[in-house]
N, C-alpha and C. Protein backbone atom coordinates (compact mmCIF):
# COMPACT_ATOMS: atom_id res chain seq x y z
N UNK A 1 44.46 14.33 -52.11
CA UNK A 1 43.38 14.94 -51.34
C UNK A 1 42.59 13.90 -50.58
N UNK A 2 42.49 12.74 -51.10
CA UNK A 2 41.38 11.54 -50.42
C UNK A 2 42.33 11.33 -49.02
N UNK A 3 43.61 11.07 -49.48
CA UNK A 3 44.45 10.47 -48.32
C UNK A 3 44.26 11.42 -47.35
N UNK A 4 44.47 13.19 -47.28
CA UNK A 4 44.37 13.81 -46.68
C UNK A 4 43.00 13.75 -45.42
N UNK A 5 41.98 13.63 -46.75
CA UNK A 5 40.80 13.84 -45.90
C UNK A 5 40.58 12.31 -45.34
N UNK A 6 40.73 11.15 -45.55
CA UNK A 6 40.73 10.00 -44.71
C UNK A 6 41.45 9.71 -43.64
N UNK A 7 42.85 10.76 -43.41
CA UNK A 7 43.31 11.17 -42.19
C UNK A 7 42.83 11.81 -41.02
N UNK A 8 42.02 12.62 -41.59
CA UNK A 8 41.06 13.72 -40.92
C UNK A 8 40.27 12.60 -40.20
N UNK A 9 39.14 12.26 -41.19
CA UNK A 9 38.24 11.17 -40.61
C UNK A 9 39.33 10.44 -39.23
N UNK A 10 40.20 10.00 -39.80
CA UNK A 10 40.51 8.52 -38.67
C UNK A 10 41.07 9.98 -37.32
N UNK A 11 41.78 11.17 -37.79
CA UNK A 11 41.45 11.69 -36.22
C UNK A 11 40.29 11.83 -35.60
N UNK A 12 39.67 12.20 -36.32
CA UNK A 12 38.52 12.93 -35.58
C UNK A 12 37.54 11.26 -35.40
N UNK A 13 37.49 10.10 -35.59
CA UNK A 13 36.75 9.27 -35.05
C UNK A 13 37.92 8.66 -33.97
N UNK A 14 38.84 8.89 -33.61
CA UNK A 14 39.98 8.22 -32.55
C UNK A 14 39.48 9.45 -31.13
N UNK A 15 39.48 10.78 -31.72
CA UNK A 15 38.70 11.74 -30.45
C UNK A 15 37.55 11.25 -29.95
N UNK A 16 36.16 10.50 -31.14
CA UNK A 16 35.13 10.41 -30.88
C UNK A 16 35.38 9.14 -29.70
N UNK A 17 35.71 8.45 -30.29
CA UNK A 17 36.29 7.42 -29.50
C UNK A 17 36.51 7.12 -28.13
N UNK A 18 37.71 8.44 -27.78
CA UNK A 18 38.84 8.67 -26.62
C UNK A 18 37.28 9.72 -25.53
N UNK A 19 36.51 10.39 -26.45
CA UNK A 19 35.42 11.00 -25.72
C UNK A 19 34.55 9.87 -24.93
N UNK A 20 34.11 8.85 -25.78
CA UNK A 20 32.85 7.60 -25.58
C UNK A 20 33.71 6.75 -24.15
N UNK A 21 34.97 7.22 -24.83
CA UNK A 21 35.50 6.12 -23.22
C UNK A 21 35.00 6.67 -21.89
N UNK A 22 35.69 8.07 -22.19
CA UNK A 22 36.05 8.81 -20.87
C UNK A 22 34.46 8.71 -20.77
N UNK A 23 33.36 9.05 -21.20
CA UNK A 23 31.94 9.37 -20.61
C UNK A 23 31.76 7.83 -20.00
N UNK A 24 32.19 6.96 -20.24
CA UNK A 24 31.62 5.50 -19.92
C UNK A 24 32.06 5.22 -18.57
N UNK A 25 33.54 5.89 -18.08
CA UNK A 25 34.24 5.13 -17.29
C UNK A 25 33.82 6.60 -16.45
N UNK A 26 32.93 7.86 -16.20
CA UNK A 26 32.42 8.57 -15.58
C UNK A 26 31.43 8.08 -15.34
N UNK A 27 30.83 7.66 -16.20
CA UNK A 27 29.12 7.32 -15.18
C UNK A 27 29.66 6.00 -15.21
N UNK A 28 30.41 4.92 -15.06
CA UNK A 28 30.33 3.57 -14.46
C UNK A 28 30.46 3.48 -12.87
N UNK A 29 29.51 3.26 -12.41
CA UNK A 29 29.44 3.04 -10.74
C UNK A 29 29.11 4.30 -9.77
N UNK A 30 28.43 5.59 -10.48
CA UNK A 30 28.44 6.99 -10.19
C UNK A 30 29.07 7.82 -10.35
N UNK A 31 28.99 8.83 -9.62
CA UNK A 31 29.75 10.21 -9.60
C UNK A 31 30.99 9.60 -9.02
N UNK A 32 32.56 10.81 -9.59
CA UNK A 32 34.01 10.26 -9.37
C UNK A 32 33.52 10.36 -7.35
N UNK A 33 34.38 9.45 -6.99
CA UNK A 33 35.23 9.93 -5.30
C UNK A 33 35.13 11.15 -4.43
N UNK A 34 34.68 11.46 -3.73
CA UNK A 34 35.47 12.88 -3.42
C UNK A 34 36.36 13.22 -2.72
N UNK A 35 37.61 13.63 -2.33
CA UNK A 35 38.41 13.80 -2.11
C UNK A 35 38.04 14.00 -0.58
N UNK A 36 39.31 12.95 0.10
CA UNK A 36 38.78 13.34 1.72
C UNK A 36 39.26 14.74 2.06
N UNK A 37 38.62 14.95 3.66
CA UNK A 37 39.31 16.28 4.09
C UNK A 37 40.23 16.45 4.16
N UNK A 38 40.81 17.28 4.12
CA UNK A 38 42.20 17.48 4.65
C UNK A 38 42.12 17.20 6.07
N UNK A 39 43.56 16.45 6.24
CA UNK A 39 43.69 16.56 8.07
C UNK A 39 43.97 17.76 8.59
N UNK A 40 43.63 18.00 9.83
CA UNK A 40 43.90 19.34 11.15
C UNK A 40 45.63 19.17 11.15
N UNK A 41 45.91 20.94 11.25
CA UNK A 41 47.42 20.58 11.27
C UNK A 41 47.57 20.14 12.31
N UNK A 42 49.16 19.84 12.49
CA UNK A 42 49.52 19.66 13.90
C UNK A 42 49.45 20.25 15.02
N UNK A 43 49.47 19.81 16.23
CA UNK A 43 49.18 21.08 17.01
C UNK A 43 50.65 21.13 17.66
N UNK A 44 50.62 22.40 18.21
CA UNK A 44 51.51 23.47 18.27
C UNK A 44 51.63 23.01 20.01
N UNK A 45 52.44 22.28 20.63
CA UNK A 45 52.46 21.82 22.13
C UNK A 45 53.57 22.53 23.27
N UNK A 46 54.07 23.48 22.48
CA UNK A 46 54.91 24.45 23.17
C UNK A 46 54.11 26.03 23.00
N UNK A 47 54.55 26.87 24.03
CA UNK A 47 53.93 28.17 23.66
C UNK A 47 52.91 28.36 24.66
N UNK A 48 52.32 30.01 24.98
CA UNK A 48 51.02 30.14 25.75
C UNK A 48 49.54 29.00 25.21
N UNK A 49 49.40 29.36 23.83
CA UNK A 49 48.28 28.52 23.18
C UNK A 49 47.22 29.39 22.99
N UNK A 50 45.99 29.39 22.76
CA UNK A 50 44.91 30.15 22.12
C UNK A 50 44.20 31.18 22.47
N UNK A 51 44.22 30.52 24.26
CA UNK A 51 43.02 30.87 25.09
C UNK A 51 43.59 31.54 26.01
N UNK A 52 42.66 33.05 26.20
CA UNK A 52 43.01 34.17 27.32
C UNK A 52 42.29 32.82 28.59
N UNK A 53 42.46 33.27 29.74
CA UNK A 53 41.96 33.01 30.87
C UNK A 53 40.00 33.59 30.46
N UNK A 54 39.59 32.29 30.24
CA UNK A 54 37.79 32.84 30.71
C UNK A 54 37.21 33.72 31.92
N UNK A 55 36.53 34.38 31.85
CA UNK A 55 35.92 35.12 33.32
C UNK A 55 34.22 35.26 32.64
N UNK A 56 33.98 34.43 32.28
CA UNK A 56 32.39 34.49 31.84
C UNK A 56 31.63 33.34 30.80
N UNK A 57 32.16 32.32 31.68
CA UNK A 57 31.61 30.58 30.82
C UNK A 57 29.66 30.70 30.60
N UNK A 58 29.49 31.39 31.33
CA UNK A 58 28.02 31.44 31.26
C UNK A 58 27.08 32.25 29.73
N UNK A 59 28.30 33.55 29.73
CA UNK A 59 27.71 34.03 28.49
C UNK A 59 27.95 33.61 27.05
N UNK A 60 28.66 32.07 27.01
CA UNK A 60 29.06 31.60 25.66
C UNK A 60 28.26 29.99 25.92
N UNK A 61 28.03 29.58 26.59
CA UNK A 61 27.01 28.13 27.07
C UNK A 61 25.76 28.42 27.17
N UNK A 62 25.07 27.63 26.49
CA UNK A 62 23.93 27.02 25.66
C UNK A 62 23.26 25.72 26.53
N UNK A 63 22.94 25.74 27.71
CA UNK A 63 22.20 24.57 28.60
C UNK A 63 21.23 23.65 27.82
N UNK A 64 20.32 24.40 26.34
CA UNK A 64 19.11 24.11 26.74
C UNK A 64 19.31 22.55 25.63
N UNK A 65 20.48 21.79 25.17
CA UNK A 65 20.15 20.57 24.62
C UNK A 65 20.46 19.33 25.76
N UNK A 66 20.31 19.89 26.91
CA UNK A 66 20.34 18.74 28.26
C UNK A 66 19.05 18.86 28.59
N UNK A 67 18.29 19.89 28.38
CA UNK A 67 16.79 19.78 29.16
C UNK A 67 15.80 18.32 28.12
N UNK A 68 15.74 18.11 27.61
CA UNK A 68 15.28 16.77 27.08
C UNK A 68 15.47 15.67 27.98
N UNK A 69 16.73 15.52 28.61
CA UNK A 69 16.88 14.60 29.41
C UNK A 69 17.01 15.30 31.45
N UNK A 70 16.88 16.28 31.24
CA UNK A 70 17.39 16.97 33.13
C UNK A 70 15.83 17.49 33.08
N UNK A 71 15.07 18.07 32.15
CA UNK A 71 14.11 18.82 32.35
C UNK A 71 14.43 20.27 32.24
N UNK A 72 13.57 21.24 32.07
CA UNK A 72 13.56 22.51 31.54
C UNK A 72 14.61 23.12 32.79
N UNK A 73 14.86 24.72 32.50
CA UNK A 73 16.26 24.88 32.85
C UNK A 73 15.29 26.16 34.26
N UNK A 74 15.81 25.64 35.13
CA UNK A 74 14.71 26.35 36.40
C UNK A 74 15.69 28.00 36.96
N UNK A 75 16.67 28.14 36.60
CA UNK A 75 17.31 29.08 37.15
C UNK A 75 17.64 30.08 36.13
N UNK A 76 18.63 31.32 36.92
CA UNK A 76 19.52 31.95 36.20
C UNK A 76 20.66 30.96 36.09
N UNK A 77 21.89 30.86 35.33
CA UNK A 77 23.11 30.37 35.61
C UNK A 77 23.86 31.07 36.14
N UNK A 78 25.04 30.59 36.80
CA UNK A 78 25.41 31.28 38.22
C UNK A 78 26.74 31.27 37.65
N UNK A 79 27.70 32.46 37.21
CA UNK A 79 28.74 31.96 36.96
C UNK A 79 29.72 32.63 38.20
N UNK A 80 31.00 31.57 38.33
CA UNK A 80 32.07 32.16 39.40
C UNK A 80 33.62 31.81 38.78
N UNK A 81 34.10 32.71 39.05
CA UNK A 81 35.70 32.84 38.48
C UNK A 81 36.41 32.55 39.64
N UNK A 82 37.48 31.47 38.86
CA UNK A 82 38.34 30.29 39.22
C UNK A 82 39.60 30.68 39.20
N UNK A 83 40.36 29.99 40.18
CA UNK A 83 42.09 30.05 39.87
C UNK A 83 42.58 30.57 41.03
N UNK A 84 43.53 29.67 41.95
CA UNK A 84 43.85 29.85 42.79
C UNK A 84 45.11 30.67 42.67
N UNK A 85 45.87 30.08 41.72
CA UNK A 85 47.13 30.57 40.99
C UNK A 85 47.28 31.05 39.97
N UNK A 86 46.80 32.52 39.33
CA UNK A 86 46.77 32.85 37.88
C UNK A 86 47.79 32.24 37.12
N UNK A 87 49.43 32.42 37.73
CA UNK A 87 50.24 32.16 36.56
C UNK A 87 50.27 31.05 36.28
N UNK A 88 49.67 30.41 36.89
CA UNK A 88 49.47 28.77 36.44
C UNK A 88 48.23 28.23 35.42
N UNK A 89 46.96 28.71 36.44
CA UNK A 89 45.87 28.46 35.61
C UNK A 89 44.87 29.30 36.38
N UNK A 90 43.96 29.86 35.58
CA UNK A 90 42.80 30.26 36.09
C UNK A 90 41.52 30.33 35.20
N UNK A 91 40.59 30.66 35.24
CA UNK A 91 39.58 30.69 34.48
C UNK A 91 37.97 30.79 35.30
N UNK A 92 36.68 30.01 35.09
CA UNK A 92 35.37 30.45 35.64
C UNK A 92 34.88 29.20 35.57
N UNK A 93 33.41 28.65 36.37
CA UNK A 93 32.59 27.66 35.71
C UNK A 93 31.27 28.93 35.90
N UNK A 94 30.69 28.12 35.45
CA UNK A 94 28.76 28.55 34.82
C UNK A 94 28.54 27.21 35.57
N UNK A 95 27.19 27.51 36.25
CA UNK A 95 26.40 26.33 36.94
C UNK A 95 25.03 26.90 36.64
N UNK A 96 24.22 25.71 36.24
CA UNK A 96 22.89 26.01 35.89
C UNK A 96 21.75 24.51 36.71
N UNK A 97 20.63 25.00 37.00
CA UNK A 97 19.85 23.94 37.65
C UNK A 97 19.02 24.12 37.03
N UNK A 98 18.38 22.37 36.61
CA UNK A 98 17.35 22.04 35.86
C UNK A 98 16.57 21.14 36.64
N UNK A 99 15.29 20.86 35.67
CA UNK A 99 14.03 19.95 36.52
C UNK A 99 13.16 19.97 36.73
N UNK A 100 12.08 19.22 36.56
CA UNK A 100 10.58 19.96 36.74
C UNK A 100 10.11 19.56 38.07
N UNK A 101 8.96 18.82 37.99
CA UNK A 101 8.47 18.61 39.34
C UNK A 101 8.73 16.90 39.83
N UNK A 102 9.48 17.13 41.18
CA UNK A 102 9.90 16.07 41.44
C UNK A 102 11.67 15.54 40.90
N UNK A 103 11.86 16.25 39.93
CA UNK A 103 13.37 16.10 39.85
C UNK A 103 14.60 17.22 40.16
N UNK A 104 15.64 16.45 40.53
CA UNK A 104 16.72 17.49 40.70
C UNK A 104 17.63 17.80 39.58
N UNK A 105 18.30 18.67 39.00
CA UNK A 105 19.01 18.01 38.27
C UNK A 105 20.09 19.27 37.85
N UNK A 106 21.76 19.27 37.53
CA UNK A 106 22.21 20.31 37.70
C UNK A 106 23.52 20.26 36.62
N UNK A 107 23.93 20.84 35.85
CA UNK A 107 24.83 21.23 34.60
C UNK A 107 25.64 22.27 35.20
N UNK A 108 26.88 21.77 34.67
CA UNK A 108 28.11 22.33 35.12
C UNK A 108 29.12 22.54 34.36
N UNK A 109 29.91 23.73 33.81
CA UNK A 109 31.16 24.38 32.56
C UNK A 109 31.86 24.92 33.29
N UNK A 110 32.98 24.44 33.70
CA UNK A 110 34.20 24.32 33.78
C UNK A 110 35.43 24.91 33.29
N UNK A 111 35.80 25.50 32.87
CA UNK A 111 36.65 25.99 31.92
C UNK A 111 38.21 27.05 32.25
N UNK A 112 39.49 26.33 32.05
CA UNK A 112 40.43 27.20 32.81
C UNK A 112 41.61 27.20 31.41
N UNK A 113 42.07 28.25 31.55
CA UNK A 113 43.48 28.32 30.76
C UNK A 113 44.46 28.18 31.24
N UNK A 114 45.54 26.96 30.92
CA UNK A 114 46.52 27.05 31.35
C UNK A 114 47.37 27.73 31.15
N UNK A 115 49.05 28.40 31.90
CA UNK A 115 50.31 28.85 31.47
C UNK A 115 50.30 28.52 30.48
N UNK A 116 50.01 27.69 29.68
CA UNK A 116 50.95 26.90 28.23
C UNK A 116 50.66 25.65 27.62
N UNK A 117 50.58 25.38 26.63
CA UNK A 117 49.60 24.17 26.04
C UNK A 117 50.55 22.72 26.87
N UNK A 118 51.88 23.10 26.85
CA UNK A 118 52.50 22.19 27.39
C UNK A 118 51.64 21.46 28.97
N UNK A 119 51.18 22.35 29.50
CA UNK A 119 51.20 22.16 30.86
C UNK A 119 49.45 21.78 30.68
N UNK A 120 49.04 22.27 29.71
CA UNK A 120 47.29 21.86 29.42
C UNK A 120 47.49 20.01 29.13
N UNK A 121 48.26 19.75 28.08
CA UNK A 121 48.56 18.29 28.25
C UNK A 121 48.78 17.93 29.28
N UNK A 122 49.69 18.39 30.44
CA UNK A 122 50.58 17.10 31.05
C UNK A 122 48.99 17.21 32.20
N UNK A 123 48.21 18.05 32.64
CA UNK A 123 47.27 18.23 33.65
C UNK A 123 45.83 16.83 32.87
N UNK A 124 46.02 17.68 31.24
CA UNK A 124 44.46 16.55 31.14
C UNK A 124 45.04 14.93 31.06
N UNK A 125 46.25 14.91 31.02
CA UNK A 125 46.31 13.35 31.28
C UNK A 125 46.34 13.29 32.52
N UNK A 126 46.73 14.06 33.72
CA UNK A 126 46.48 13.79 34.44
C UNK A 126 44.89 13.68 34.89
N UNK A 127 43.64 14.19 34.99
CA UNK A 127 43.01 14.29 34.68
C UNK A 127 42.44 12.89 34.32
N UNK A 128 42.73 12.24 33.26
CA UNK A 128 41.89 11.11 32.54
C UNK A 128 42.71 9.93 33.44
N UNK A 129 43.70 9.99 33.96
CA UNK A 129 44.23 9.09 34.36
C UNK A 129 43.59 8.79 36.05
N UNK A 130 43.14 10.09 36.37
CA UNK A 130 42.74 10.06 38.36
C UNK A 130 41.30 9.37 37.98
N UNK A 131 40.33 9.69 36.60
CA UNK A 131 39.49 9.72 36.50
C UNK A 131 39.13 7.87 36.32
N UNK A 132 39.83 7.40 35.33
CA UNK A 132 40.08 5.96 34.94
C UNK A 132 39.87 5.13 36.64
N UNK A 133 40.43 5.80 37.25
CA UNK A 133 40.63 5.06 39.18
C UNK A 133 39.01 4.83 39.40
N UNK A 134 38.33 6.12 39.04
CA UNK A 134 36.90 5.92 39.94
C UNK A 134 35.49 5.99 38.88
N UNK A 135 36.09 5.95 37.69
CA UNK A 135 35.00 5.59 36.67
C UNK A 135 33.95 4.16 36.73
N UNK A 136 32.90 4.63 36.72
CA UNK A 136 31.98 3.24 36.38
C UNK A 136 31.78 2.87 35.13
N UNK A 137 32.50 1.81 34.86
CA UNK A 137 32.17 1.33 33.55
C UNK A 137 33.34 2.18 32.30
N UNK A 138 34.48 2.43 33.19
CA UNK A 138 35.11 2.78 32.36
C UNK A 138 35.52 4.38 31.57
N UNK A 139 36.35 4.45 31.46
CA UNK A 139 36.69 5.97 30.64
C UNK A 139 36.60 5.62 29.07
N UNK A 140 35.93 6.79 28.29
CA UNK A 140 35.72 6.11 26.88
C UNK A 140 36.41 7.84 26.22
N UNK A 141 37.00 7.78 25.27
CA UNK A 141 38.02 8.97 24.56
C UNK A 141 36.59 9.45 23.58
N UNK A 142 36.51 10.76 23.40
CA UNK A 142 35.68 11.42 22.40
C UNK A 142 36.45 12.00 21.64
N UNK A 143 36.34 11.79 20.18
CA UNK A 143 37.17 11.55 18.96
C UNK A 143 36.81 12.92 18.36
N UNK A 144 37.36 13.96 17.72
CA UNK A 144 36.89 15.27 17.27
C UNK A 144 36.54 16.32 17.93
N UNK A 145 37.08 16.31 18.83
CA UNK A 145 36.15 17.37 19.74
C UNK A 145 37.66 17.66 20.72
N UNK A 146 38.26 19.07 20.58
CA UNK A 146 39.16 19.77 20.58
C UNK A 146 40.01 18.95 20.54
N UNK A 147 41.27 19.19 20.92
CA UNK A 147 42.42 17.92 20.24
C UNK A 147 42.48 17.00 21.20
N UNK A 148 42.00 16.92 22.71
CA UNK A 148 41.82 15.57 23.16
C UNK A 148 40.68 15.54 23.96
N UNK A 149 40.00 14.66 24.52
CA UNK A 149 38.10 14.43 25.47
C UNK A 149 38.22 13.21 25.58
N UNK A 150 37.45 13.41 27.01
CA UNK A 150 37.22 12.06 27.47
C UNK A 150 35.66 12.08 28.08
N UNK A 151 35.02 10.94 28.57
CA UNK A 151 34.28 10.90 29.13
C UNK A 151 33.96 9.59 30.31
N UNK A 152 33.14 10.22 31.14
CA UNK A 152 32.90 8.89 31.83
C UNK A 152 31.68 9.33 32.74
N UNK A 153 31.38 8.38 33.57
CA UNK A 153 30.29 8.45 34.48
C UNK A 153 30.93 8.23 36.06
N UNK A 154 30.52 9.07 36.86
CA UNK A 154 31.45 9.52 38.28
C UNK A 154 30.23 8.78 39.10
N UNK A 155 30.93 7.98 40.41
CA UNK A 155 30.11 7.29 40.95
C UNK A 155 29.07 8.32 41.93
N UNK A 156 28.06 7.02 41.89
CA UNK A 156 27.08 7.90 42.53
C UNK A 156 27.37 8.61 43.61
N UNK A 157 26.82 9.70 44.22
CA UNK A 157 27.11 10.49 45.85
C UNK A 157 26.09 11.13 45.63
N UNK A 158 25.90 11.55 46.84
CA UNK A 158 23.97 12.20 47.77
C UNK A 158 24.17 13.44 46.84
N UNK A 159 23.24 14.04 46.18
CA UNK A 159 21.96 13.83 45.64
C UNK A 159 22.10 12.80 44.55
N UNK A 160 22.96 12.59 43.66
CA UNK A 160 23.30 12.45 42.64
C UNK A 160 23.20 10.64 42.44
N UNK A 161 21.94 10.47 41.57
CA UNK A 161 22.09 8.99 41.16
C UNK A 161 22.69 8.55 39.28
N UNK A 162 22.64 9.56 39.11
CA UNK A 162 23.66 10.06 37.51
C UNK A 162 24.39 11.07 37.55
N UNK A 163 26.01 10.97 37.10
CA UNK A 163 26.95 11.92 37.31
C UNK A 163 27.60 11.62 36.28
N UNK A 164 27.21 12.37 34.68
CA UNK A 164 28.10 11.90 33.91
C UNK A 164 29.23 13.02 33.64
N UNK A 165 30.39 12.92 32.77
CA UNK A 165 31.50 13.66 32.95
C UNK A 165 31.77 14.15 31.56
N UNK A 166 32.28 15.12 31.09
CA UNK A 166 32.84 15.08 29.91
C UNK A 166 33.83 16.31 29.92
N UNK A 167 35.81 15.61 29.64
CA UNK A 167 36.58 16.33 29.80
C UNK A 167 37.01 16.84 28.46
N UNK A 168 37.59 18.23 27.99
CA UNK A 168 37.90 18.41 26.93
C UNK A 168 39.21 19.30 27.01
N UNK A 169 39.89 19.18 25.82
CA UNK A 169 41.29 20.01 25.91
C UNK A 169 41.42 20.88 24.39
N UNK A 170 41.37 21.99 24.44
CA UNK A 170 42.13 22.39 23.36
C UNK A 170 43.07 23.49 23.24
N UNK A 171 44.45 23.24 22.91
CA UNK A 171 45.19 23.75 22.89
C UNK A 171 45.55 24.12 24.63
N UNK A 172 45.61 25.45 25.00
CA UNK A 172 46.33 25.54 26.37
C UNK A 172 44.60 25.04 27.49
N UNK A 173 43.67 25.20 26.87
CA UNK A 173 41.98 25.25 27.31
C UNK A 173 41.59 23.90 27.80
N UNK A 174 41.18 23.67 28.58
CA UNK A 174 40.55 22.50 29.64
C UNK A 174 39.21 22.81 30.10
N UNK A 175 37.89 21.95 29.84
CA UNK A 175 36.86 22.21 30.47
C UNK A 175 36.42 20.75 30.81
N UNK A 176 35.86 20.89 32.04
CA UNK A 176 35.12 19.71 32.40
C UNK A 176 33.57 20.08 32.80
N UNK A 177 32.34 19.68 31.49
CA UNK A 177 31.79 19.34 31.47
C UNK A 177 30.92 18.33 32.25
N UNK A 178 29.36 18.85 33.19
CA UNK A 178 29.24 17.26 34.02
C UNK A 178 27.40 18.20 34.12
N UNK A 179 26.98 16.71 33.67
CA UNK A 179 25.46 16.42 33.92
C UNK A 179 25.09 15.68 34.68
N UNK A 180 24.42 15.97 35.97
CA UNK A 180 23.95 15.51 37.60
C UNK A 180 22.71 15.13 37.68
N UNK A 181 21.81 14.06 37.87
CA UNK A 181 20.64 14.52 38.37
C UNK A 181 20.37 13.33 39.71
N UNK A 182 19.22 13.49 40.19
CA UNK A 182 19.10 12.70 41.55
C UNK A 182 17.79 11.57 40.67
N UNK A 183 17.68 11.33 39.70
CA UNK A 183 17.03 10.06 39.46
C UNK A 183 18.23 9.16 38.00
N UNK A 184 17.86 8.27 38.50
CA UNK A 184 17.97 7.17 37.24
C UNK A 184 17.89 7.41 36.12
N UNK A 185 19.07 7.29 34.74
CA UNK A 185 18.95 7.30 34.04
C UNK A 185 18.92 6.07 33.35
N UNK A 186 18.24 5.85 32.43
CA UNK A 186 18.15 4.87 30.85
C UNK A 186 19.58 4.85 30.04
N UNK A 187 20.04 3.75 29.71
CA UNK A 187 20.83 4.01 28.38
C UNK A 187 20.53 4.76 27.10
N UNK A 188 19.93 4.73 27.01
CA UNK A 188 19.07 5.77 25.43
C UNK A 188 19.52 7.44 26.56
N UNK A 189 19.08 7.38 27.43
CA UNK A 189 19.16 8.93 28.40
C UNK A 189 20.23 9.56 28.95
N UNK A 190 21.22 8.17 28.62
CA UNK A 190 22.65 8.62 29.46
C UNK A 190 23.06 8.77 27.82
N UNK A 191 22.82 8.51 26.92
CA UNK A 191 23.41 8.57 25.27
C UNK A 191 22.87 10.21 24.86
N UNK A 192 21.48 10.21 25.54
CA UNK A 192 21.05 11.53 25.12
C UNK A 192 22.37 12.42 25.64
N UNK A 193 22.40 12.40 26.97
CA UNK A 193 23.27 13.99 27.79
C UNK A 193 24.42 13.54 27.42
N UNK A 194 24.87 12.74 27.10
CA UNK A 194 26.61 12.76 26.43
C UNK A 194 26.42 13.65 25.43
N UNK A 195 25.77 12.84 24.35
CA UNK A 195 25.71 13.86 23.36
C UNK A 195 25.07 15.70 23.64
N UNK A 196 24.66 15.55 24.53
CA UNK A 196 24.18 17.18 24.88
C UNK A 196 25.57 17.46 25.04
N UNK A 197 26.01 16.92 26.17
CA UNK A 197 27.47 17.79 27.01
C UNK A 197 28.66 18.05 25.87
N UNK A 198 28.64 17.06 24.65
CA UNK A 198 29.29 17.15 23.42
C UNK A 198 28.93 18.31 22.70
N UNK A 199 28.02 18.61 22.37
CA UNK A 199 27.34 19.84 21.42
C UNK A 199 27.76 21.13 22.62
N UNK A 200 27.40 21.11 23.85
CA UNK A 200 27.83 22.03 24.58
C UNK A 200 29.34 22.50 24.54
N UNK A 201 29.80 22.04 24.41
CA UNK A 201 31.24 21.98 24.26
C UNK A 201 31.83 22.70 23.44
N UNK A 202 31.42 21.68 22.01
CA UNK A 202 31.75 22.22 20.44
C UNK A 202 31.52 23.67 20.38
N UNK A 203 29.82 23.87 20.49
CA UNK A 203 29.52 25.21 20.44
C UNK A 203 30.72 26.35 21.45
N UNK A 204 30.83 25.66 22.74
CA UNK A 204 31.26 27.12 23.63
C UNK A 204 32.48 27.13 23.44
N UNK A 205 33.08 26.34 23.24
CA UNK A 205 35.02 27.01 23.48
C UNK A 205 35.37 27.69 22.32
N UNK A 206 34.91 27.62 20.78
CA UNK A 206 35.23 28.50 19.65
C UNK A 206 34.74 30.31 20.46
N UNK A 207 33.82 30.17 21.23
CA UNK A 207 33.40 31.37 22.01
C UNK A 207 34.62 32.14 22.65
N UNK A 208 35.46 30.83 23.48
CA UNK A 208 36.34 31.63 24.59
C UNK A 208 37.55 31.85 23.91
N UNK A 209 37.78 31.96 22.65
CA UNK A 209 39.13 32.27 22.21
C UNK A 209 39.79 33.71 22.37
C-alpha cells in the first residue's frame, strides 16, 4: 500500500511540476505571439472581374477628408458618365470644388470598368508607366489599397500650383483619384491629401461592386 500511494505522490508532483513550467514559460516575456493575418488570396487575372460599369461615383465618395487641406467643399458634386467604348471600358467621374476665400481648389473620382481584369492590368501599367515620364519627384506605389496604386504629383498647369494623383486598380476597376488647388502646398499638406485621396478610395470602391 505505501509503494502504491508513493507512486501516486511522485505522479501527481511530476503534473504539479509539468503545470509550474508551462505557467512560467507563459508569462516569460508576455502574452504568447499572435498569429499573423492571413494573406489575400490570389487574384483571379482572367475573367470579367468584380465591377459592373459605375454610372454614379458621386453617390459612393466622401470629399469631406480633403477639406482640411483644399478648404470646405463649396459645391454640389457634378457627376458625368464616361466611356467612349462600352465593350471596352466605361464608367463616370464625380467632380467636386472646394475653398474658401481666396482659394481655388478641386477633387476629382474617376472610376471605369474594364472588359476584363486582364485588360484592367495591362491599361494600369500602362497608366503608371506614361505617368513615371511626367511625374515630379517621382512615382511612389501605395501598398494595400486594391491590388495595385500608385501615386504621384502632375506638373504644375494654369490654375493648378498642386496636382497630386492617386491611381488605383482592383480587380477589372481603375480609378484615378486627383487633388488640385491653385496655391502652394507644404509637405505636412501634400502628406495630408495623399492620405485623404487614400481613405477616399478605400471607402468608395467596396461601394461600386
Amino acid at each position: 500500500m505505501l509503494r502504491v500511494g508513493h507512486g501516486r505522490c511522485s505522479i501527481l508532483a511530476l503534473g504539479v511540476l509539468a503545470l509550474a513550467l508551462l505557467g512560467t514559460a507563459g508569462c516569460d516575456g508576455g502574452s504568447a505571439p499572435t498569429a499573423a493575418p492571413p494573406a489575400p488570396p490570389p487574384e483571379t487575372t482572367d475573367g470579367p472581374g468584380d465591377y459592373r460599369p459605375p454610372r454614379d461615383v458621386c453617390g459612393v465618395v466622401d470629399f469631406s477628408p480633403l477639406t482640411p487641406v483644399l478648404g470646405p467643399l463649396s459645391n454640389a458634386p457634378e457627376n458625368t458618365v464616361t466611356g467612349a467604348d462600352p465593350k471596352v471600358s466605361s464608367g463616370a467621374q464625380c467632380r467636386q470644388y472646394l475653398g474658401g476665400t481666396g482659394v481655388f481648389a478641386r477633387a476629382v473620382v474617376h472610376c471605369s470598368a474594364w472588359s476584363g481584369v486582364a485588360k484592367a492590368i495591362e491599361m494600369h501599367k500602362y497608366a503608371r508607366e506614361t505617368a513615371a515620364k511626367d511625374a515630379v519627384g517621382g512615382v511612389t506605389d501605395v501598398p494595400d489599397l486594391g491590388r495595385q496604386a500608385f501615386r504621384y504629383r502632375a506638373p504644375d498647369s494654369v490654375p493648378w500650383h498642386a496636382d497630386l494623383r492617386l491611381t488605383v486598380r482592383d480587380s477589372n476597376l481603375d480609378c484615378e483619384l486627383k487633388a488640385q488647388t491653385d496655391q502652394a502646398l507644404t509637405p505636412d499638406q501634400t502628406a495630408t491629401a495623399y492620405q485623404a485621396l487614400t481613405e477616399i478610395a478605400r471607402t468608395a470602391a467596396p461601394r461600386l461592386r
